[in-house]
Each structure stands twice: as structure tokens, then as C-alpha cells.
Protein backbone atom coordinates (compact mmCIF):
# COMPACT_ATOMS: atom_id res chain seq x y z
CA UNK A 1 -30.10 17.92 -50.20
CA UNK A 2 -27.88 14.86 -51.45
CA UNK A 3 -27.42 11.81 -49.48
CA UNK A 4 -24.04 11.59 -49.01
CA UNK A 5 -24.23 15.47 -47.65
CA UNK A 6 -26.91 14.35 -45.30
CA UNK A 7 -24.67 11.71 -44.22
CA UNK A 8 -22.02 14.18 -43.72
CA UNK A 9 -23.61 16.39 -41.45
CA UNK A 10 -24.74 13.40 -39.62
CA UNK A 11 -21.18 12.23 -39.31
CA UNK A 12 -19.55 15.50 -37.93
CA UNK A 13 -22.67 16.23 -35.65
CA UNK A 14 -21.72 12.40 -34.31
CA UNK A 15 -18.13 13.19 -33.98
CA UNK A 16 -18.43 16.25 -32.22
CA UNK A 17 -20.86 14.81 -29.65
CA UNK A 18 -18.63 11.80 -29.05
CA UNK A 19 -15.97 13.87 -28.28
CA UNK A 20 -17.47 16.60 -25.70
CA UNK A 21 -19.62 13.49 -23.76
CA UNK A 22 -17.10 10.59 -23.11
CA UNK A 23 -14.53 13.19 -21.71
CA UNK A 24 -17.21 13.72 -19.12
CA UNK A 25 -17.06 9.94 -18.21
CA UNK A 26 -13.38 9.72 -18.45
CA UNK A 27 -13.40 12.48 -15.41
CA UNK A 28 -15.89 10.51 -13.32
CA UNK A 29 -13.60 7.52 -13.74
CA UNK A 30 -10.75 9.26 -12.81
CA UNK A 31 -11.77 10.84 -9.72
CA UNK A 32 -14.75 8.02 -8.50
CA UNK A 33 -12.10 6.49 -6.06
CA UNK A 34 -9.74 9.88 -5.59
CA UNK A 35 -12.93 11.97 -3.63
CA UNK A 36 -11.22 12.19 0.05
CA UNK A 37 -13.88 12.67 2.60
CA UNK A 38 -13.19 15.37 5.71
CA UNK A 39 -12.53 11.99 7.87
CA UNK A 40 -9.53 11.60 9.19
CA UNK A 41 -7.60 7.63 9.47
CA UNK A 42 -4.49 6.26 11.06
CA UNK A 43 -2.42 3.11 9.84
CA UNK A 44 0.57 1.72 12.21
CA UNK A 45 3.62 0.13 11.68
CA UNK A 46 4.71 -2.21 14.17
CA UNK A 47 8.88 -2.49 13.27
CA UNK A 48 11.06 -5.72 14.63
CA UNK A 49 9.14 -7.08 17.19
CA UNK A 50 11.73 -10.42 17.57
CA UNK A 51 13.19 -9.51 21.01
CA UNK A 52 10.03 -9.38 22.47
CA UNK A 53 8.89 -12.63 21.17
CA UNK A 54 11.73 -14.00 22.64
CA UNK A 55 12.57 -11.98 25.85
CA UNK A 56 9.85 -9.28 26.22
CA UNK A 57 6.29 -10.64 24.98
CA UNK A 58 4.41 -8.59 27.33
CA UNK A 59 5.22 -5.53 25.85
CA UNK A 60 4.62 -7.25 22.21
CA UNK A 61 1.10 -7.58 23.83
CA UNK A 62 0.92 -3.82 25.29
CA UNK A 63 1.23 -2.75 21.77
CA UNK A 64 -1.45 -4.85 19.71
CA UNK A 65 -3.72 -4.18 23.01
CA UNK A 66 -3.09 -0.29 22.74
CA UNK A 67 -4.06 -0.27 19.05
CA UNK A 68 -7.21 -1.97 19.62
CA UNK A 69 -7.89 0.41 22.23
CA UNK A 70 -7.55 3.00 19.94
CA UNK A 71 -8.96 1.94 17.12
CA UNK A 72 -11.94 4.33 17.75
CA UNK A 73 -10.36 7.31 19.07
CA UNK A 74 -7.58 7.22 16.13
CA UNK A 75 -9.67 5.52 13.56
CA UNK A 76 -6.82 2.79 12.82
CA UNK A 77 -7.96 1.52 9.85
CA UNK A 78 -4.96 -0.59 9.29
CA UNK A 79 -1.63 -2.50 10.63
CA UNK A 80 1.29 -3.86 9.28
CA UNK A 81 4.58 -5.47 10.52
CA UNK A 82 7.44 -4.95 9.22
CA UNK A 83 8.96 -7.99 9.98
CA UNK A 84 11.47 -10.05 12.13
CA UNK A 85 8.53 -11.00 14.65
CA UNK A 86 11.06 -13.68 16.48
CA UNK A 87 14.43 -13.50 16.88
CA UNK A 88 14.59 -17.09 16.64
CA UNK A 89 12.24 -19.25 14.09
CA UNK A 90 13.54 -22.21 15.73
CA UNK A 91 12.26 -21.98 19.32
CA UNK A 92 8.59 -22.26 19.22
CA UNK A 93 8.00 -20.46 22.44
CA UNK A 94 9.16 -17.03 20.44
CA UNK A 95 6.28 -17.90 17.44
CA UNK A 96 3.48 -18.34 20.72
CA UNK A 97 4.15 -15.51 22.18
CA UNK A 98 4.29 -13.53 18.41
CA UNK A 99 0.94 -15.28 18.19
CA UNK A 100 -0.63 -14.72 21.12
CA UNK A 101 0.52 -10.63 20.31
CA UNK A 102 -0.92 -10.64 16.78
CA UNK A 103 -3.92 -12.74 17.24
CA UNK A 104 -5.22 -9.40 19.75
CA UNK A 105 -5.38 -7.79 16.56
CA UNK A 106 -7.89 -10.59 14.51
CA UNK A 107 -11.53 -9.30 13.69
CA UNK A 108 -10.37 -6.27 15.47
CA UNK A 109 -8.01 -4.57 13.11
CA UNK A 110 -7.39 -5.25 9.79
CA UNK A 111 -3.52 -6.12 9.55
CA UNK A 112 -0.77 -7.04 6.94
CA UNK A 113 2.39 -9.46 7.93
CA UNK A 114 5.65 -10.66 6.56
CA UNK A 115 8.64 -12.59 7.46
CA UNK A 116 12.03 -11.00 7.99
CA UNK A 117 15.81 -12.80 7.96
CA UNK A 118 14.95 -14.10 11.69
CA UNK A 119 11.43 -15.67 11.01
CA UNK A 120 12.55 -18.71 8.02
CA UNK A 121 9.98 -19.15 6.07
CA UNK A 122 8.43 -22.69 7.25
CA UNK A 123 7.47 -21.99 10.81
CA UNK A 124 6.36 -18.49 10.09
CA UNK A 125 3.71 -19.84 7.24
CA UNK A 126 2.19 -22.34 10.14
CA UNK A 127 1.44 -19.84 12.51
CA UNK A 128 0.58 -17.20 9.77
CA UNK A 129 -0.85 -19.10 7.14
CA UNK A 130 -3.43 -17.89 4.58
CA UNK A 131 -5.75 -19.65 6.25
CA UNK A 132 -5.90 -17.74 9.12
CA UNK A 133 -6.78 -14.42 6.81
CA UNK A 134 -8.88 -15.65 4.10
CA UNK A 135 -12.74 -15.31 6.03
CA UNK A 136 -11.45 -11.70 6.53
CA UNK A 137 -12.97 -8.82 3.57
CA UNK A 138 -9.92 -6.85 3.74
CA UNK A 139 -7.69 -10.31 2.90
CA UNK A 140 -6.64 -9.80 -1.01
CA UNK A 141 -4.28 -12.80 -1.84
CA UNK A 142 -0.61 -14.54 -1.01
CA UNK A 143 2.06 -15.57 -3.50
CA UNK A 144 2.21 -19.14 -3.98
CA UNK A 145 -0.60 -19.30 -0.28
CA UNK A 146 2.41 -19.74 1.86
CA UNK A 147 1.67 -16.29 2.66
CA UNK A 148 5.22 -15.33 2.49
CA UNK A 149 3.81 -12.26 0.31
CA UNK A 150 0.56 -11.41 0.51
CA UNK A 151 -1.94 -7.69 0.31
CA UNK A 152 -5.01 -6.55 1.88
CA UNK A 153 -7.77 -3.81 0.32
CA UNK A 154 -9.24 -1.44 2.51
CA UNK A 155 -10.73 2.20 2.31
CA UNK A 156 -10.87 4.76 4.89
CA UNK A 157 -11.46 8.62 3.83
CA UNK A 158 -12.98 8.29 0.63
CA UNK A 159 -10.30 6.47 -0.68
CA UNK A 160 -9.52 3.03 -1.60
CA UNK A 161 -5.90 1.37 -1.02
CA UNK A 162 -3.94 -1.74 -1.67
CA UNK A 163 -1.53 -3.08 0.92
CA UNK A 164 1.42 -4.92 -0.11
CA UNK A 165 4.00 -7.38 2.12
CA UNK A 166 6.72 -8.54 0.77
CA UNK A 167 8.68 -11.00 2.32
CA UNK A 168 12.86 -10.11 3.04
CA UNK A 169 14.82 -9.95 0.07
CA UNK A 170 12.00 -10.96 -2.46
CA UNK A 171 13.04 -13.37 -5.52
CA UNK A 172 12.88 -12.26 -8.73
CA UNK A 173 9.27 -13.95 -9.44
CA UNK A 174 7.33 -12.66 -6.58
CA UNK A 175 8.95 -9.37 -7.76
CA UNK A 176 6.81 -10.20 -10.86
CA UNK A 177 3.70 -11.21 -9.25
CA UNK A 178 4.13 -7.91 -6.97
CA UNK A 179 3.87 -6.27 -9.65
CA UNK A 180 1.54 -8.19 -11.90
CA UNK A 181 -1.06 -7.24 -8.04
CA UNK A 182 -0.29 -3.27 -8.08
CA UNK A 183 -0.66 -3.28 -12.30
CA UNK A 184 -4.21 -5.33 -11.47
CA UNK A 185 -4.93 -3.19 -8.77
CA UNK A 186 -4.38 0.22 -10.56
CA UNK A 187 -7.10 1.92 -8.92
CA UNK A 188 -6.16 1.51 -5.49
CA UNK A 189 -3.32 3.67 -3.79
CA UNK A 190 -0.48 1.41 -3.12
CA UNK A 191 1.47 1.04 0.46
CA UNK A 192 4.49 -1.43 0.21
CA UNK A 193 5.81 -2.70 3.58
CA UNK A 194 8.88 -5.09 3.69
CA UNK A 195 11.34 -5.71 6.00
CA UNK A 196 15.06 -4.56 4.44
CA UNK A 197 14.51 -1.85 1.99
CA UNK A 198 16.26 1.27 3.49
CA UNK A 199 19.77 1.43 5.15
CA UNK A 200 20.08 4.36 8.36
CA UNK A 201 21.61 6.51 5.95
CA UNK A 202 18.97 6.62 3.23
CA UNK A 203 20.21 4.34 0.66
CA UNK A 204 18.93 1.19 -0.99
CA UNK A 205 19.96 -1.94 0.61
CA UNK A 206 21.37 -4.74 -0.88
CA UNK A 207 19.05 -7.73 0.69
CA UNK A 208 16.08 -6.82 -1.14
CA UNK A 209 15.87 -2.61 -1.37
CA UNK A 210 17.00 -1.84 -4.97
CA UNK A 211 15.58 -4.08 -6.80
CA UNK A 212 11.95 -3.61 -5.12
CA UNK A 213 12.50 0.14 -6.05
CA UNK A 214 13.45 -0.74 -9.78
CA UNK A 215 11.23 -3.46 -10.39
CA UNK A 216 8.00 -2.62 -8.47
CA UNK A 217 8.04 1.11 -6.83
CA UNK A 218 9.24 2.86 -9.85
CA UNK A 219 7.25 0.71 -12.66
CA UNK A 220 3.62 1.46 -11.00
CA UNK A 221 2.19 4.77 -10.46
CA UNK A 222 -0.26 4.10 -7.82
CA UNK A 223 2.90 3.41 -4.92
CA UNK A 224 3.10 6.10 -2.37
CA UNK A 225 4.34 4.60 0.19
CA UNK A 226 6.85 2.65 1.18
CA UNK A 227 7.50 0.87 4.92
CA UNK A 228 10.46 -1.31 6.29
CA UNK A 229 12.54 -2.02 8.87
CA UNK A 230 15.82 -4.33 9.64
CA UNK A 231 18.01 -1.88 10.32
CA UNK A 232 18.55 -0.26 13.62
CA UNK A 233 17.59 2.98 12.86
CA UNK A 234 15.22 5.67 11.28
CA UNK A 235 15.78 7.10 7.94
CA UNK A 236 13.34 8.25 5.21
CA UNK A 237 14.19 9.61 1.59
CA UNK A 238 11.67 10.88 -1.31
CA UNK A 239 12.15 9.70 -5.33
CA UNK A 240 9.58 10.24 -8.24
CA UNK A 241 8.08 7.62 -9.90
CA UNK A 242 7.61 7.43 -13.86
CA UNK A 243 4.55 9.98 -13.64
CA UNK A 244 6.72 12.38 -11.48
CA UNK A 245 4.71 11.43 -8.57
CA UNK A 246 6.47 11.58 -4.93
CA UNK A 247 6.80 7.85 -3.51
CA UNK A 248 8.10 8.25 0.63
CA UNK A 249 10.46 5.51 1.73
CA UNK A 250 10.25 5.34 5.74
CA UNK A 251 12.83 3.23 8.18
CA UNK A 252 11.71 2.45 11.70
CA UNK A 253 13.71 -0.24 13.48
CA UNK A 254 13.93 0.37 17.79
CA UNK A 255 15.09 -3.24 18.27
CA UNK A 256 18.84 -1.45 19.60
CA UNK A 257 17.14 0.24 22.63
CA UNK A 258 16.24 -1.09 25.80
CA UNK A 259 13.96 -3.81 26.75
CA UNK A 260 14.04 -5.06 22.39
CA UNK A 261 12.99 -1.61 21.54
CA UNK A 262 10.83 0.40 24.42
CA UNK A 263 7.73 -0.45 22.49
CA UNK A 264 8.16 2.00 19.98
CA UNK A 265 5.74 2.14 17.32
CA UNK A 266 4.85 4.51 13.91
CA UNK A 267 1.45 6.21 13.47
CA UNK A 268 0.49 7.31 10.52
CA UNK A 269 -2.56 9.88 10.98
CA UNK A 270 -3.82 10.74 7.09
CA UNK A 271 -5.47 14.39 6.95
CA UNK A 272 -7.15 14.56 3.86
CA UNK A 273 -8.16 17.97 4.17
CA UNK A 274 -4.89 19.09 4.50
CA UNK A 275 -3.12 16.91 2.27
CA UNK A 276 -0.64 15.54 4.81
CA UNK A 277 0.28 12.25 6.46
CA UNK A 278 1.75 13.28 10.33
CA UNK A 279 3.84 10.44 11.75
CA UNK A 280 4.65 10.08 15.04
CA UNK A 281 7.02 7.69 16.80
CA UNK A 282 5.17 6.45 20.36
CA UNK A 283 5.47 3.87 22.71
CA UNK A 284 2.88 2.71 24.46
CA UNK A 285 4.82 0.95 26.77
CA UNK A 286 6.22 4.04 28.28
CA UNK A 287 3.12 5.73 27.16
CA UNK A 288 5.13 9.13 25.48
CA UNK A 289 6.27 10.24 21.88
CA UNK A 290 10.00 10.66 20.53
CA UNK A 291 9.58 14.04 19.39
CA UNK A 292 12.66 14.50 17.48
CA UNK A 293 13.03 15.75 13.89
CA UNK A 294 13.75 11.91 12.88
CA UNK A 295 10.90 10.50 14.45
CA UNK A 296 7.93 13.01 14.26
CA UNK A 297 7.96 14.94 10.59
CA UNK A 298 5.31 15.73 8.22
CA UNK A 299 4.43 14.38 4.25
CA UNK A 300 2.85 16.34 1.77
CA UNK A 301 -0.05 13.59 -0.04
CA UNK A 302 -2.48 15.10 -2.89
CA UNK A 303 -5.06 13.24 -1.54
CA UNK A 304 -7.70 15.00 -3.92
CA UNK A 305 -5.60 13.69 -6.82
CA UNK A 306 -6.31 11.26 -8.94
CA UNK A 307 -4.04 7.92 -8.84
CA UNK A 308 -2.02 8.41 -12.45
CA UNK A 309 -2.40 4.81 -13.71
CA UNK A 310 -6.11 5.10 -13.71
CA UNK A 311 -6.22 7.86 -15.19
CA UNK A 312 -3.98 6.63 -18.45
CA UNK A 313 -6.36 3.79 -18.73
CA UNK A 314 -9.45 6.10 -18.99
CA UNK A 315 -7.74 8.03 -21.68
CA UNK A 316 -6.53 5.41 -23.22
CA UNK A 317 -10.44 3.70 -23.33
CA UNK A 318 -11.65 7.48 -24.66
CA UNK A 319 -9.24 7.64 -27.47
CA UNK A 320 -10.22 3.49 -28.58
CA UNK A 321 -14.09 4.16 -27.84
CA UNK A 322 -13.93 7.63 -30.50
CA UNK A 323 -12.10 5.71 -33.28
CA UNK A 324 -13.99 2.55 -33.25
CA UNK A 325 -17.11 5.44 -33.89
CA UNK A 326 -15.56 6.87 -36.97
CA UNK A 327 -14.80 3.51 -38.14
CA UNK A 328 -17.86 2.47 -37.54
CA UNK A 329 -19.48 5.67 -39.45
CA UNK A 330 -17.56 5.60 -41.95
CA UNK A 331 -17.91 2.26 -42.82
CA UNK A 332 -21.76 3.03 -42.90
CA UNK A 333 -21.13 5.86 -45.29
CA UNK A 334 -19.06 4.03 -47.76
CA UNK A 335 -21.50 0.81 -47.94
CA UNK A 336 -23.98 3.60 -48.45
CA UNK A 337 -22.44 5.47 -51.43
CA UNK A 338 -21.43 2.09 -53.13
């Protein structure tokens, strides 16, 4: 048989394997970090704490103490704040008593913070510098280590996640580096908490809301889930992202009731076995739930999915990977026949 037929054969028999074996390897990267275990997680939100920095701390405390408590029973795997921990960035007394509340959670719980229109910006970064975070193996990074805007990593049933702050009303360029984190972090299954996003009645607001949804939430595939508070209220709305994925935009802010807001608190339990996130609205300072349709409600997550962004990339390295082969083939044939 000629050469050049042999060489044929060889070719095709090459091209045909290449293309039934790295599929196989694009699958296992798509689904290595999208495998939920039958282990069920909580994360909290702890909205507008600043009238109980500055009036209240006790129940501040009976919160963070509570969650540590529970960290076993409800396997709280993580925290954030949502912002506006003082009422006033100027009295000092407000950021001890916000410290003295927060610092119940360090080495206990992993936790995510940002400042809100009460808490300025210098004051806030002494008592929650980068510094304070940085020996932790959840702590990701800050913007600019003021840790105005900053993200954690952590995994909890069989899935791996990314958890973003951003500070109130972001500027344009930590807009950028937000999303410059979540393109980096592809992988990972994003949760955005900031602290004006949503108004009471659903909408984007203006301080911050629209232009986190245009410029981060919508761009990246791997956001879910969005957190915020500011404004006195609860209000939650759903909007696909550019792979037609559901993102869930929630608004808890209690400040308005009594005592700087009862001590009212989200939980997030994640069921990956049943695909859903169940949030509650408790206070463990009265030590009961608000059971209304507002406050207690159900979300549909895929949690057997695979995050979309990762997936594109593993395509994307399948289709490179089999044309650099017939290039490289081909280029072997023709140096052959000349």
C-alpha cells in the first residue's frame, strides 16, 4: 500500500480518536466542581446592623453569638453583612461595639463585610482592615487592601463558591476589578452582597444597583445570587443572565422596627438534593421566625448543573486542542510527500 495512503488512514484513525476521547475530559471538567453532595449548608445575612452599634449592641452580640452556636446544628458555612454596621462612623464607641459583635464570629465562621453610606470609608478600613482576614483560608483578596471590596472562597456540599462585597455605590473601577475576580474565578458559583442594590419595590436603585447588574451580574455566568440591604424593607426579583441562567436579587433591611430591627436575620439553608435554597427571616433575639410570604419563600438552584462559564472554556480548549492535531498531522504529511 502507498505511503501517503498509509498516512491517510493514520490521519483519520487520529482524528476520529481525538474527537470521541477529549469530549470525555471536557465533561469531567465541567462537572469536577458542579457534583453536590447529599449535605446540606446554611449561609446568613446579617442586614443594617448600625442602630445597634449605636443604641442596641447587645442584641448585635445575640446574633453573631447565635450563629456560632449554630454553626453545627445548621452547618453555617458562611456570613456576610450587608452593610451600614454603625449609624455613625464618627463616634468610635458605635465601631467597638460593631467590633466586639463581629470579632465573635473570627476563626469561628467564615464571614464577608462591607461598608454602607453610614460606615465612611476611613474608620471602617481600621477596624476591618485586610489585615485582620488575611491568616484566614477562606480570605480571597480586597480592592486596592483597604478592604472596602473584598471576596472569600469556600465550599460546602460538593461545591465550590466565590463571595463577593462590594462596598455602597461601587466606582466604576472596582466595578472592573469585580469583574476582572468573578471572570478569574469562573469556576466558582458567585454570591454578590452589597449594601444598596434593590429598592422595596423590586427595582434597581440608583446608588449603586443598576450598574452592578449591567456591569458585573449580567456579564458573568457564574452569579446566582445576589444580597443587599439599605432600604427598609424586603423585596426580591429574578432576571437571566447572558446564558439564560436565573440570578435571585434578595432585600432584607429590619432597621425600621423596634429596638434597630428586633434582631432579624436571613438564613439561607441550601438543599442540594432538592435543588432549592429555603430562606427564612428569624430573630434570635426574640427567638421566632416571620413567617410571611415576604420573608420565608423558596428558590429553585440546579445545583447538579454545571456553572456555564466553565463549561465555554472547556469547549472552547476541545475545539483549540483538535485543530492544533490536524495541523500538526498535516503538516507531518505534507513534509512527508515533499
Amino acid at each position: 500500500m502507498p505511503t501517503k495512503h498509509v498516512s491517510s488512514i493514520l490521519l483519520s484513525i487520529l482524528l476520529v480518536i481525538s474527537l470521541i476521547v477529549l469530549p470525555s475530559f471536557v465533561v469531567t471538567s465541567q462537572t469536577a466542581s458542579a457534583n453536590p453532595s447529599s449535605e446540606n449548608f446554611t449561609i446568613v445575612a446579617l442586614p443594617d446592623t448600625q442602630f445597634y452599634s449605636e443604641s442596641y449592641p447587645w442584641i448585635f452580640e445575640n446574633q453573631t453569638k447565635w450563629i456560632v452556636q449554630n454553626k453545627n446544628v445548621l452547618n453555617i458555612v458562611f456570613v456576610t453583612h450587608l452593610g451600614d454596621i454603625v449609624n455613625n462612623s464618627s463616634q468610635d464607641y458605635q465601631w467597638k461595639n460593631a467590633d466586639n459583635a463581629m470579632r465573635i464570629l473570627d476563626g469561628k465562621v467564615p464571614y464577608g463585610i462591607l461598608p454602607g453610606n453610614h460606615d465612611g470609608g476611613t474608620t471602617y478600613s481600621l477596624y476591618f482592615p485586610s489585615s485582620r482576614y488575611e491568616n484566614y483560608s477562606y480570605w480571597g483578596g480586597s480592592y486596592d487592601n483597604n478592604n472596602l471590596n473584598n471576596y472569600q472562597l469556600f465550599s460546602a456540599g460538593g461545591m465550590d463558591f466565590i463571595a463577593l462585597s462590594l462596598q455602597y455605590n461601587p466606582p466604576t473601577r472596582v466595578l472592573s476589578w469585580a469583574d476582572n475576580v468573578l471572570s478569574e474565578y469562573s469556576n466558582r458559583r458567585a454570591i454578590i452582597s452589597t449594601h444598596s442594590y434593590l429598592d422595596t419595590d423590586g427595582s434597581f436603585t440608583d446608588t449603586g444597583g443598576t450598574r452592578i447588574y449591567n456591569n458585573v451580574v449580567v456579564p458573568e455566568n457564574n452569579v446566582f445570587l445576589v444580597l443587599c440591604g439599605h432600604m427598609h424593607g424586603e423585596a426580591r426579583r429574578s432576571d437571566n443572565n447572558l446564558e439564560n441562567k436565573t440570578v435571585y436579587q434578595l432585600l432584607s433591611d429590619y432597621q425600621s422596627f423596634s429596638y434597630g430591627g428586633n434582631g432579624w436575620l436571613r438564613i439561607m439553608k441550601f438543599v442540594p438534593s432538592e435543588n432549592t435554597i429555603y430562606v427564612k427571616t428569624y430573630s434570635p433575639y426574640l427567638d421566632q421566625y416571620d413567617n410571611d410570604s415576604a420573608s420565608q419563600f423558596e428558590l429553585y438552584y440546579p445545583m447538579g448543573e454545571t456553572v456555564a462559564a466553565s463549561a465555554g472554556i472547556s469547549l472552547m480548549i476541545y475545539v483549540v486542542v483538535v485543530i492544533v492535531i490536524v495541523v500538526i498531522i498535516a503538516a507531518i504529511l505534507i513534509l512527508k510527500v515533499v
